[in-house]
PDB file of N, CA and C in Angstrom:
ATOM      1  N   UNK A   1      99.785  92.357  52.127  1.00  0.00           N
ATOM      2  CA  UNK A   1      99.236  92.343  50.792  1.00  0.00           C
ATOM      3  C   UNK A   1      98.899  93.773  50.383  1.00  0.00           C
ATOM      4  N   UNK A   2      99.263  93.941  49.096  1.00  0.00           N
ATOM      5  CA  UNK A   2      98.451  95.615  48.505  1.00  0.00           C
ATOM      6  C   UNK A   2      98.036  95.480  47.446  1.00  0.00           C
ATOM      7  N   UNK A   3      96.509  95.634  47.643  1.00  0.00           N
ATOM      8  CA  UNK A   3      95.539  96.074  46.633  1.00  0.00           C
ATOM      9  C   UNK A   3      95.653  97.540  45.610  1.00  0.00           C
ATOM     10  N   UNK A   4      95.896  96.772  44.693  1.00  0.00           N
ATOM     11  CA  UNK A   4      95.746  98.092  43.447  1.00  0.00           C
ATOM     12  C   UNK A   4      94.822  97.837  42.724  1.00  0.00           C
ATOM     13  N   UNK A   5      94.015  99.153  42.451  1.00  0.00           N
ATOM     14  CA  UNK A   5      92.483  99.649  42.173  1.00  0.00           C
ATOM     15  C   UNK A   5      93.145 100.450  41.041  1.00  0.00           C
ATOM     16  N   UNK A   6      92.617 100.342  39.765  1.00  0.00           N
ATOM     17  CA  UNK A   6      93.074 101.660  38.424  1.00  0.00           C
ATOM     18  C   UNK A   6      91.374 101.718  37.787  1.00  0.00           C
ATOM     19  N   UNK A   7      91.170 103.260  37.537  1.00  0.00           N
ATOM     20  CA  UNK A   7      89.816 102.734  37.235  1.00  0.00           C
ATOM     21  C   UNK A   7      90.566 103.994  35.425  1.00  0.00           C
ATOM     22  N   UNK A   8      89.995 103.776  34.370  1.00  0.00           N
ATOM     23  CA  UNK A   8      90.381 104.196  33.404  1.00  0.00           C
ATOM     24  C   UNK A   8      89.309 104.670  32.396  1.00  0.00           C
ATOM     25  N   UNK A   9      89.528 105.506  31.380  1.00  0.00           N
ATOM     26  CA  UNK A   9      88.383 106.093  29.843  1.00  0.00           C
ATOM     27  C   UNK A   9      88.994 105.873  29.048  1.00  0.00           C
ATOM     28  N   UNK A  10      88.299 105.153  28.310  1.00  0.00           N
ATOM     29  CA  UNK A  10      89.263 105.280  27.120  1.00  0.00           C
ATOM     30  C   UNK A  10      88.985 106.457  25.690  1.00  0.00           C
ATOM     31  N   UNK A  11      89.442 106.434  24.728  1.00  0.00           N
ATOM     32  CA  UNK A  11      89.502 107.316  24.225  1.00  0.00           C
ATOM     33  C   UNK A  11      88.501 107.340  23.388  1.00  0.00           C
ATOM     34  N   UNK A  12      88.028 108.469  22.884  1.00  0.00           N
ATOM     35  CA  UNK A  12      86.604 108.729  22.335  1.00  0.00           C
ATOM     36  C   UNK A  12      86.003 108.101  20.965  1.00  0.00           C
ATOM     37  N   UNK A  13      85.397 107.122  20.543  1.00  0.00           N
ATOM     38  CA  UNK A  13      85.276 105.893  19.442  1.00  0.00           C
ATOM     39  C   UNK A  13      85.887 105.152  19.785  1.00  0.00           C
ATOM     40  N   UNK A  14      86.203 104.569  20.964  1.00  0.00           N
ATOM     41  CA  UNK A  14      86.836 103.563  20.861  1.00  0.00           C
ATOM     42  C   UNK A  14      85.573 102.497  21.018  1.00  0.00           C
ATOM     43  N   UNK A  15      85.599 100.895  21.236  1.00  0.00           N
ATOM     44  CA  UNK A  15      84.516 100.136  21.292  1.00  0.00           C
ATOM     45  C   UNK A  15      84.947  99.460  22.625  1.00  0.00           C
ATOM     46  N   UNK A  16      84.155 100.123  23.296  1.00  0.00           N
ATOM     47  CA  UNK A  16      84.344  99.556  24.942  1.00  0.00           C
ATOM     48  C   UNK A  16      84.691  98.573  25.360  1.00  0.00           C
ATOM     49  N   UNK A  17      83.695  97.524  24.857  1.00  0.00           N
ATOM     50  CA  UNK A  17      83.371  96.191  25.172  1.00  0.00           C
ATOM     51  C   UNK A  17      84.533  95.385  24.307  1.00  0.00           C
ATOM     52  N   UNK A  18      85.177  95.402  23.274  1.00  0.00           N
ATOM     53  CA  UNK A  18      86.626  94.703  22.567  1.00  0.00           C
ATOM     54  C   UNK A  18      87.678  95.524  23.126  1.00  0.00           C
ATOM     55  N   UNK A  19      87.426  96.067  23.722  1.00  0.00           N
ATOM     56  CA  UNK A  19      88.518  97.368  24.340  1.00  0.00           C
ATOM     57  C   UNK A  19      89.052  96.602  25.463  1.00  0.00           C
ATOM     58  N   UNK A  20      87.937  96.429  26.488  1.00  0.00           N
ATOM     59  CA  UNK A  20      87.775  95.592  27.662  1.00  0.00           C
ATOM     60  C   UNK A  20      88.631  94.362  27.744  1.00  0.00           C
ATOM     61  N   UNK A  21      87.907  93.608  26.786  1.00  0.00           N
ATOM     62  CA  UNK A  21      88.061  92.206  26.244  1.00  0.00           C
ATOM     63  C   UNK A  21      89.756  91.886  25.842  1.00  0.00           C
ATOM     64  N   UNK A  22      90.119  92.707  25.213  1.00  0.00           N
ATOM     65  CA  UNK A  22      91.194  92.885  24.682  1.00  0.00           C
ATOM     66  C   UNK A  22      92.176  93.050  25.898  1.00  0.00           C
ATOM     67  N   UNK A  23      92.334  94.073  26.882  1.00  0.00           N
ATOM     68  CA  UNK A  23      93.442  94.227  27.503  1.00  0.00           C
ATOM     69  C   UNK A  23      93.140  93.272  28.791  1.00  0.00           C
ATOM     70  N   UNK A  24      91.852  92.838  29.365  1.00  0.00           N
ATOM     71  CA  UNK A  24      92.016  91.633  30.300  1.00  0.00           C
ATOM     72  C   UNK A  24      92.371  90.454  29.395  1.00  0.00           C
ATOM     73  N   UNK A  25      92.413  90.377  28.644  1.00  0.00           N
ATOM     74  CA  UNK A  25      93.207  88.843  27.727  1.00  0.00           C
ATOM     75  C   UNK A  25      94.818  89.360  27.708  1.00  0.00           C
ATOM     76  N   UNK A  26      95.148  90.908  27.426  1.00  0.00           N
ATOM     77  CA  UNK A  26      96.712  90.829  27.716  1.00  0.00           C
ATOM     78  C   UNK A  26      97.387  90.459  29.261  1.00  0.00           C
ATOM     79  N   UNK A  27      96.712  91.358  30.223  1.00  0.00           N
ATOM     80  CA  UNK A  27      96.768  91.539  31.331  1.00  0.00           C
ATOM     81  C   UNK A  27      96.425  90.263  32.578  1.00  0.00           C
ATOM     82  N   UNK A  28      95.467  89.780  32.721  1.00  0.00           N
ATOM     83  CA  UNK A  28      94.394  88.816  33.063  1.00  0.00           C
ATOM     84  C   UNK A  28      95.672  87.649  33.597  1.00  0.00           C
ATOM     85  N   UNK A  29      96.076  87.010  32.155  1.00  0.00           N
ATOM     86  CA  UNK A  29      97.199  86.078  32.238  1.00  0.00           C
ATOM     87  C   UNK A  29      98.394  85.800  32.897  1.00  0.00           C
ATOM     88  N   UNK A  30      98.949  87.508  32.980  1.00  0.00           N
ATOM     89  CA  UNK A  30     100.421  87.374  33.807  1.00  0.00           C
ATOM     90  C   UNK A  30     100.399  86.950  35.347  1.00  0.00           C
ATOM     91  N   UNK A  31      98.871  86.854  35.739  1.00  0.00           N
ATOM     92  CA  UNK A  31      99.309  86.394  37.273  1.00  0.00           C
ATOM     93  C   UNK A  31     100.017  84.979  37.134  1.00  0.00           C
ATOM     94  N   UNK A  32     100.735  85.271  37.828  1.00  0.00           N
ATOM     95  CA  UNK A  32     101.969  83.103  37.773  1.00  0.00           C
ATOM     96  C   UNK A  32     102.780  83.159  36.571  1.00  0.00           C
ATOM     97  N   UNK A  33     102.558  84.594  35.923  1.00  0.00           N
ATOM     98  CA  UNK A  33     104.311  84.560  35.308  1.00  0.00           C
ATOM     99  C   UNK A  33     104.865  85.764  35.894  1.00  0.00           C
ATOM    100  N   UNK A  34     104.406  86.749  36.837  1.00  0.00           N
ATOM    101  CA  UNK A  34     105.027  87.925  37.153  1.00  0.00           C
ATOM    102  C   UNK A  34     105.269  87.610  38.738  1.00  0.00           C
ATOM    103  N   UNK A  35     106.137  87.059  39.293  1.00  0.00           N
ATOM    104  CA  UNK A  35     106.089  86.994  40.593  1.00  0.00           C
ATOM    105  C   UNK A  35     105.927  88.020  41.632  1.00  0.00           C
ATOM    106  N   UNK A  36     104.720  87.407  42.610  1.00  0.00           N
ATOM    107  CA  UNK A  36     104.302  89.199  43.341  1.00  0.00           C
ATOM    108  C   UNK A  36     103.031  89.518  42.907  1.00  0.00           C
ATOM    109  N   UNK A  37     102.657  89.035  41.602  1.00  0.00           N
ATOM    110  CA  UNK A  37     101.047  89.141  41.091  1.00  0.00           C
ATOM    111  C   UNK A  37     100.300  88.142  41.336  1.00  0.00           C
ATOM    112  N   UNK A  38      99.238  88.441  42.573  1.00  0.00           N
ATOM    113  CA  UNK A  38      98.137  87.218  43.041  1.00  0.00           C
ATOM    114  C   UNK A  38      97.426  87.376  42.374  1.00  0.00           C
ATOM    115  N   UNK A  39      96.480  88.386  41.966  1.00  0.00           N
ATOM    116  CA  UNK A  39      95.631  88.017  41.211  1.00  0.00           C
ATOM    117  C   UNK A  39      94.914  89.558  40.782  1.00  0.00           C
ATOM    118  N   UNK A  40      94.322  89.333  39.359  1.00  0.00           N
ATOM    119  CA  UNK A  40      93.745  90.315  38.407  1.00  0.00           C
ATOM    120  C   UNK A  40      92.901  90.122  38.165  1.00  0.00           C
ATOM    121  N   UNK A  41      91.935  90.803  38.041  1.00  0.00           N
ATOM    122  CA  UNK A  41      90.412  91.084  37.225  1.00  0.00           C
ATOM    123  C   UNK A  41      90.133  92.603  36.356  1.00  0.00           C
ATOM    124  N   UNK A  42      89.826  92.199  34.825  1.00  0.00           N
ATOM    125  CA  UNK A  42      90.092  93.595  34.682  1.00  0.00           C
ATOM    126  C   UNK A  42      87.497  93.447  34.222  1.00  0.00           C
ATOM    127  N   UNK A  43      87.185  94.339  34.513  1.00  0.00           N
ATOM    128  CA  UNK A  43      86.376  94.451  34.097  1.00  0.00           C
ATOM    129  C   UNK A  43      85.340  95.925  33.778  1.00  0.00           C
ATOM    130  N   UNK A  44      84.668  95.860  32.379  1.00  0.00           N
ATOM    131  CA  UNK A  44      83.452  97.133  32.417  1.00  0.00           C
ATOM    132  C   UNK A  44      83.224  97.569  33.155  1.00  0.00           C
ATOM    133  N   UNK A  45      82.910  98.620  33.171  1.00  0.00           N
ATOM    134  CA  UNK A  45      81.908  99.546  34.702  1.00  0.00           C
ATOM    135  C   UNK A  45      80.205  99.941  33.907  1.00  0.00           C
ATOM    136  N   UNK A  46      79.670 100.326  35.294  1.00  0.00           N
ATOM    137  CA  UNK A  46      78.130 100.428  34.515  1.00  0.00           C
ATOM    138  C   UNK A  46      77.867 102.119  35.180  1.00  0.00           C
ATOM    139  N   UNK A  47      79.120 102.544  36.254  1.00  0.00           N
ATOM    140  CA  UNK A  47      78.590 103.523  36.757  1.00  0.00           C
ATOM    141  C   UNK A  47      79.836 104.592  37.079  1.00  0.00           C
ATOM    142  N   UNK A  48      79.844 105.853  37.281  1.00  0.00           N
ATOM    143  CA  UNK A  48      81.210 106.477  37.941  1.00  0.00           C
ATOM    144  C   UNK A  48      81.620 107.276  36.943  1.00  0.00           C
ATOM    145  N   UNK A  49      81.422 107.302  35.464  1.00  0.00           N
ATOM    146  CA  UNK A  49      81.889 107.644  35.008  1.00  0.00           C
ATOM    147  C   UNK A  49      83.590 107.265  34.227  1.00  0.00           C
ATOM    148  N   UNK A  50      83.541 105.955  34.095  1.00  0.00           N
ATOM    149  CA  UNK A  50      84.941 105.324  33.705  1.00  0.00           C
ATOM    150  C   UNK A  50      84.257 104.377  33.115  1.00  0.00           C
ATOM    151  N   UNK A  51      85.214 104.046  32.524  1.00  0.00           N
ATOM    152  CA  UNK A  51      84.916 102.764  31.128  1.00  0.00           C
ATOM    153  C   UNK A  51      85.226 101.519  31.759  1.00  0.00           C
ATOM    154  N   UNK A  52      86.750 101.222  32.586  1.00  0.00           N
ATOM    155  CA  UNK A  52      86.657 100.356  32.873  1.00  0.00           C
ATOM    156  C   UNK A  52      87.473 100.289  33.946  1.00  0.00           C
ATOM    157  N   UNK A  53      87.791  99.136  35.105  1.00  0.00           N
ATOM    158  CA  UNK A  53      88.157  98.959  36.465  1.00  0.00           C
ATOM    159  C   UNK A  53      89.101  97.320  36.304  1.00  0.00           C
ATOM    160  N   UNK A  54      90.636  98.008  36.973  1.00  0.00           N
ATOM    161  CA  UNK A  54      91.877  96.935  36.786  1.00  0.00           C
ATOM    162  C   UNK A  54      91.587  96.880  38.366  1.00  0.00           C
ATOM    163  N   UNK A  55      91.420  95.875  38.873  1.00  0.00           N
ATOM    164  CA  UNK A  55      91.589  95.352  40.368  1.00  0.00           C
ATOM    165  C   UNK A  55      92.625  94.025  40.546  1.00  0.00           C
ATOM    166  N   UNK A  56      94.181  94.435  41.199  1.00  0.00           N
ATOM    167  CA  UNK A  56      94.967  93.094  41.515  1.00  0.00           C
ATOM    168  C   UNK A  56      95.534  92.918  42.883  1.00  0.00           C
ATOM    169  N   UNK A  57      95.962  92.251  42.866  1.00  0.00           N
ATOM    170  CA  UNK A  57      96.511  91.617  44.666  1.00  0.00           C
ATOM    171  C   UNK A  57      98.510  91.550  44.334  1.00  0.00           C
ATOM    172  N   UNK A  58      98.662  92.012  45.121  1.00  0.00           N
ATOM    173  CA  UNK A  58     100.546  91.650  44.929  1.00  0.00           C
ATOM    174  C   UNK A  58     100.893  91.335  46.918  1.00  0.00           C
ATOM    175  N   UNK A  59     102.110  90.588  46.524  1.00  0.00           N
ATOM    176  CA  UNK A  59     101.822  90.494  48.228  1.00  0.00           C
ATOM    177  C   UNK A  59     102.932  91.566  48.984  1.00  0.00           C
ATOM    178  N   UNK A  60     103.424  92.453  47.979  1.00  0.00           N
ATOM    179  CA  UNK A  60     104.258  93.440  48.627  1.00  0.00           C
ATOM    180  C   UNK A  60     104.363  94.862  47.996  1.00  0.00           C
ATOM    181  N   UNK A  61     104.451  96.063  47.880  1.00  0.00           N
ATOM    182  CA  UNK A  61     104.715  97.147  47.786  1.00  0.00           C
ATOM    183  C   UNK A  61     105.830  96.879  46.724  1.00  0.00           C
ATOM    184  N   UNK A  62     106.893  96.060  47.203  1.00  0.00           N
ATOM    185  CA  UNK A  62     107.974  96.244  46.276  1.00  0.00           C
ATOM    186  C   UNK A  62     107.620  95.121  44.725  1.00  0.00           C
ATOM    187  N   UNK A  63     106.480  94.221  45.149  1.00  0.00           N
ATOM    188  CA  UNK A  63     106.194  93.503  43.895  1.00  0.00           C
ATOM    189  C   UNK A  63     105.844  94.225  43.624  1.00  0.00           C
ATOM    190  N   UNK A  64     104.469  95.256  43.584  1.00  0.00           N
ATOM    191  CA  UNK A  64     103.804  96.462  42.481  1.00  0.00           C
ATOM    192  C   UNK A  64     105.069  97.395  42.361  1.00  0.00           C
ATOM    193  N   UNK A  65     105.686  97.504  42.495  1.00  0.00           N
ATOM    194  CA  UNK A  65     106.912  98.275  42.069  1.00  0.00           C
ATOM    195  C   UNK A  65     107.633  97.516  40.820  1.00  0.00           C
ATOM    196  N   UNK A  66     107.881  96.706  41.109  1.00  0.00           N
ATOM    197  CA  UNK A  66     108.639  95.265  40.213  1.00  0.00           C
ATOM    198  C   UNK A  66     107.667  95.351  38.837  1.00  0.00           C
ATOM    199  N   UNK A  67     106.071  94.850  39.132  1.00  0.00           N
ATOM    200  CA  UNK A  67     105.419  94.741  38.157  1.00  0.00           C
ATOM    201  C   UNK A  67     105.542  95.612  36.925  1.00  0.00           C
ATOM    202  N   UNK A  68     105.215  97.056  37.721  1.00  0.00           N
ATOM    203  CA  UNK A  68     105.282  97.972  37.011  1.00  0.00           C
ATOM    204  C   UNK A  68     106.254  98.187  35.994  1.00  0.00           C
ATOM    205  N   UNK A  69     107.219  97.986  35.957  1.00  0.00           N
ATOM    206  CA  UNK A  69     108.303  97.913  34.983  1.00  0.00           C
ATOM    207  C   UNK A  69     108.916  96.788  34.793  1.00  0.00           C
ATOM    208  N   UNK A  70     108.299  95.752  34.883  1.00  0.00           N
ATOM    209  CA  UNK A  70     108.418  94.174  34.331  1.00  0.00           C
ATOM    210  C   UNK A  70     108.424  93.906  33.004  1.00  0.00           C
ATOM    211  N   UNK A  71     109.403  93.314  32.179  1.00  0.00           N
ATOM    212  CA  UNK A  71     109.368  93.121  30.495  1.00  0.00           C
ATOM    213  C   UNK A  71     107.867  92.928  30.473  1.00  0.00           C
ATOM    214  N   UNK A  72     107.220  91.919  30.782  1.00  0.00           N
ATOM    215  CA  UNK A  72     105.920  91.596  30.396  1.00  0.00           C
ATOM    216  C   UNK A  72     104.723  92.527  30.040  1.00  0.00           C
ATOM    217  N   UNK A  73     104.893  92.681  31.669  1.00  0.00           N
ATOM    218  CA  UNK A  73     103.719  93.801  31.474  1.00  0.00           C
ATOM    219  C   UNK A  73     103.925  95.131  30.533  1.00  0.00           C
ATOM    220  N   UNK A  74     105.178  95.537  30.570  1.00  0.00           N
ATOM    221  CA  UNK A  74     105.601  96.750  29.490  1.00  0.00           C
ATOM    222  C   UNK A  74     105.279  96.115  28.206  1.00  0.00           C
ATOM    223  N   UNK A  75     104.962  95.071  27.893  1.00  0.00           N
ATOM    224  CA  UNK A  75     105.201  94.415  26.055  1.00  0.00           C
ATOM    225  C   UNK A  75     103.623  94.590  26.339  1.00  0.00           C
ATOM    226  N   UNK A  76     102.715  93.997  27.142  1.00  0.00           N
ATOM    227  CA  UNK A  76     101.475  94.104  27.260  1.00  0.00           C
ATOM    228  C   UNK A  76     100.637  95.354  26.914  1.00  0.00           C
ATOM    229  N   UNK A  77     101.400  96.492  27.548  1.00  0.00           N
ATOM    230  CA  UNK A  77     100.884  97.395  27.195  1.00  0.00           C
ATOM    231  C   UNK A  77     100.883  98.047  26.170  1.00  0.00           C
ATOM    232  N   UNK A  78     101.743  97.754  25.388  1.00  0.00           N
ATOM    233  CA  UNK A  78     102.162  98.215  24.208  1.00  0.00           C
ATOM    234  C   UNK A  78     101.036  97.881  23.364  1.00  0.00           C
ATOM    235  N   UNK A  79     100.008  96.898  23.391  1.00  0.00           N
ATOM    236  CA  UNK A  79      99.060  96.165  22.562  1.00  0.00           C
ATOM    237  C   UNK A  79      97.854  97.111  23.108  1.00  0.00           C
ATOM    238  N   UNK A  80      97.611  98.354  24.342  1.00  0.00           N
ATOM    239  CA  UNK A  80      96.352  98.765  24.106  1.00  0.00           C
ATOM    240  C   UNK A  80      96.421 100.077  24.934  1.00  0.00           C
ATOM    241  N   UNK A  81      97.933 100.631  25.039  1.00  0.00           N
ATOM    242  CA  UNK A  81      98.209 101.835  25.647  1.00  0.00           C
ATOM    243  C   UNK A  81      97.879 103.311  24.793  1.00  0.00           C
ATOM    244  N   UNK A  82      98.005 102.809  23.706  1.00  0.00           N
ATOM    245  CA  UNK A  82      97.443 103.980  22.518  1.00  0.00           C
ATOM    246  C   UNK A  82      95.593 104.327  22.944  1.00  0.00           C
ATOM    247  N   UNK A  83      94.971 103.509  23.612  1.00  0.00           N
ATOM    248  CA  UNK A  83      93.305 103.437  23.176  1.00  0.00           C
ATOM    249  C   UNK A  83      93.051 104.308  24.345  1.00  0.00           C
ATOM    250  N   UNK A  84      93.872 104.350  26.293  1.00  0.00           N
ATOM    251  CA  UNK A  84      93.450 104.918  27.152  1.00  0.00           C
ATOM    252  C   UNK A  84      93.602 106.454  26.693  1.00  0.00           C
ATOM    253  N   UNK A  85      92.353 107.164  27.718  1.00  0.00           N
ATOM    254  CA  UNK A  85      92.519 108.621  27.830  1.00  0.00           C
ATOM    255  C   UNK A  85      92.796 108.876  28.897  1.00  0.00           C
ATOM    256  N   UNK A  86      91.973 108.388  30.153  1.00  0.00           N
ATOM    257  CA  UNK A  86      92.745 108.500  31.314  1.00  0.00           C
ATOM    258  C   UNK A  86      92.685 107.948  32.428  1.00  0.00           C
ATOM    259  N   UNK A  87      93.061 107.812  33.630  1.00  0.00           N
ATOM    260  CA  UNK A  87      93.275 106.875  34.648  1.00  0.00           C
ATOM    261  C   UNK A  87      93.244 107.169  35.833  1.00  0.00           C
ATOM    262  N   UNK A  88      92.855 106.491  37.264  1.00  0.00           N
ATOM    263  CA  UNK A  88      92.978 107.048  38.764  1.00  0.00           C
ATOM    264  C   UNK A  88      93.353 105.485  39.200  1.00  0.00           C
ATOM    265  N   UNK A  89      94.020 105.779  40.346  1.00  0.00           N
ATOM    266  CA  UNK A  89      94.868 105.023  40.386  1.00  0.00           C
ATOM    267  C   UNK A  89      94.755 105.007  42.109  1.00  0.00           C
ATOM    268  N   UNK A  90      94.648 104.111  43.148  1.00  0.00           N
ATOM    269  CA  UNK A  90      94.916 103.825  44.451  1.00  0.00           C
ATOM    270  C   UNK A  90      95.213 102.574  44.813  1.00  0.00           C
ATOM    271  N   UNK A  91      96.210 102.608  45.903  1.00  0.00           N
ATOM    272  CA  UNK A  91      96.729 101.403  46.313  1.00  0.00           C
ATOM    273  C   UNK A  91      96.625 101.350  47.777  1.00  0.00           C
ATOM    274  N   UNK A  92      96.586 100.209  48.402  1.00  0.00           N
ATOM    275  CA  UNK A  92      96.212 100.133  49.924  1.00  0.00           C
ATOM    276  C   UNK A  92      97.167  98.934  50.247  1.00  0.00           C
ATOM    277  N   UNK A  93      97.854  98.512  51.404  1.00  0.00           N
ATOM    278  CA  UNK A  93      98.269  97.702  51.987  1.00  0.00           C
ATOM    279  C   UNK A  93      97.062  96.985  53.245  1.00  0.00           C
ATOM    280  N   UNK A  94      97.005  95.807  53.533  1.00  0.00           N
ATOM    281  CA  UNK A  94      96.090  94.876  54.266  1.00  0.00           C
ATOM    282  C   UNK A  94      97.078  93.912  54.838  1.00  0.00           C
TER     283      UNK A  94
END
């Protein structure tokens, strides 16, 4: 299994909390239509300095590969890729 951790800011006026709301309602959903995606949580942060934290499960290296450039998720992003400023990004195998 590999855990991918994205922790992200978004861009300056933006409204955090519909910000949030907004891309775990795009995102959130595709687990059981993207095969390889166990499971997502996207949620606020209260600390660290980031706005907000994407945590998912895939059960292979080559599914987060797959995902990543999956019709879906590319149409997904399209609905809230304009709002990020910026992103860190780690992945672990278990």
């Amino acid at each position: 299994m590999v855990k991918h951790i994205v922790m992200y800011t978004l861009k300056e006026g933006v409204d955090k909390s519909a910000a949030v709301e907004k891309i775990a309602g795009l995102l959130e959903p595709l687990v059981g239509q993207i095969e390889g995606l166990q499971w997502m949580e996207i949620n606020e942060t209260f600390q660290g300095g980031m706005d907000y934290c994407l945590y998912s499960e895939f059960e292979s290296r080559q599914a987060l590969a797959e995902y990543a450039d999956h019709p879906l998720h590319q149409e997904a992003k399209e609905h809230f890729f304009h709002l990020l400023d910026s992103r860190v990004a780690a992945d672990y195998e278990v």
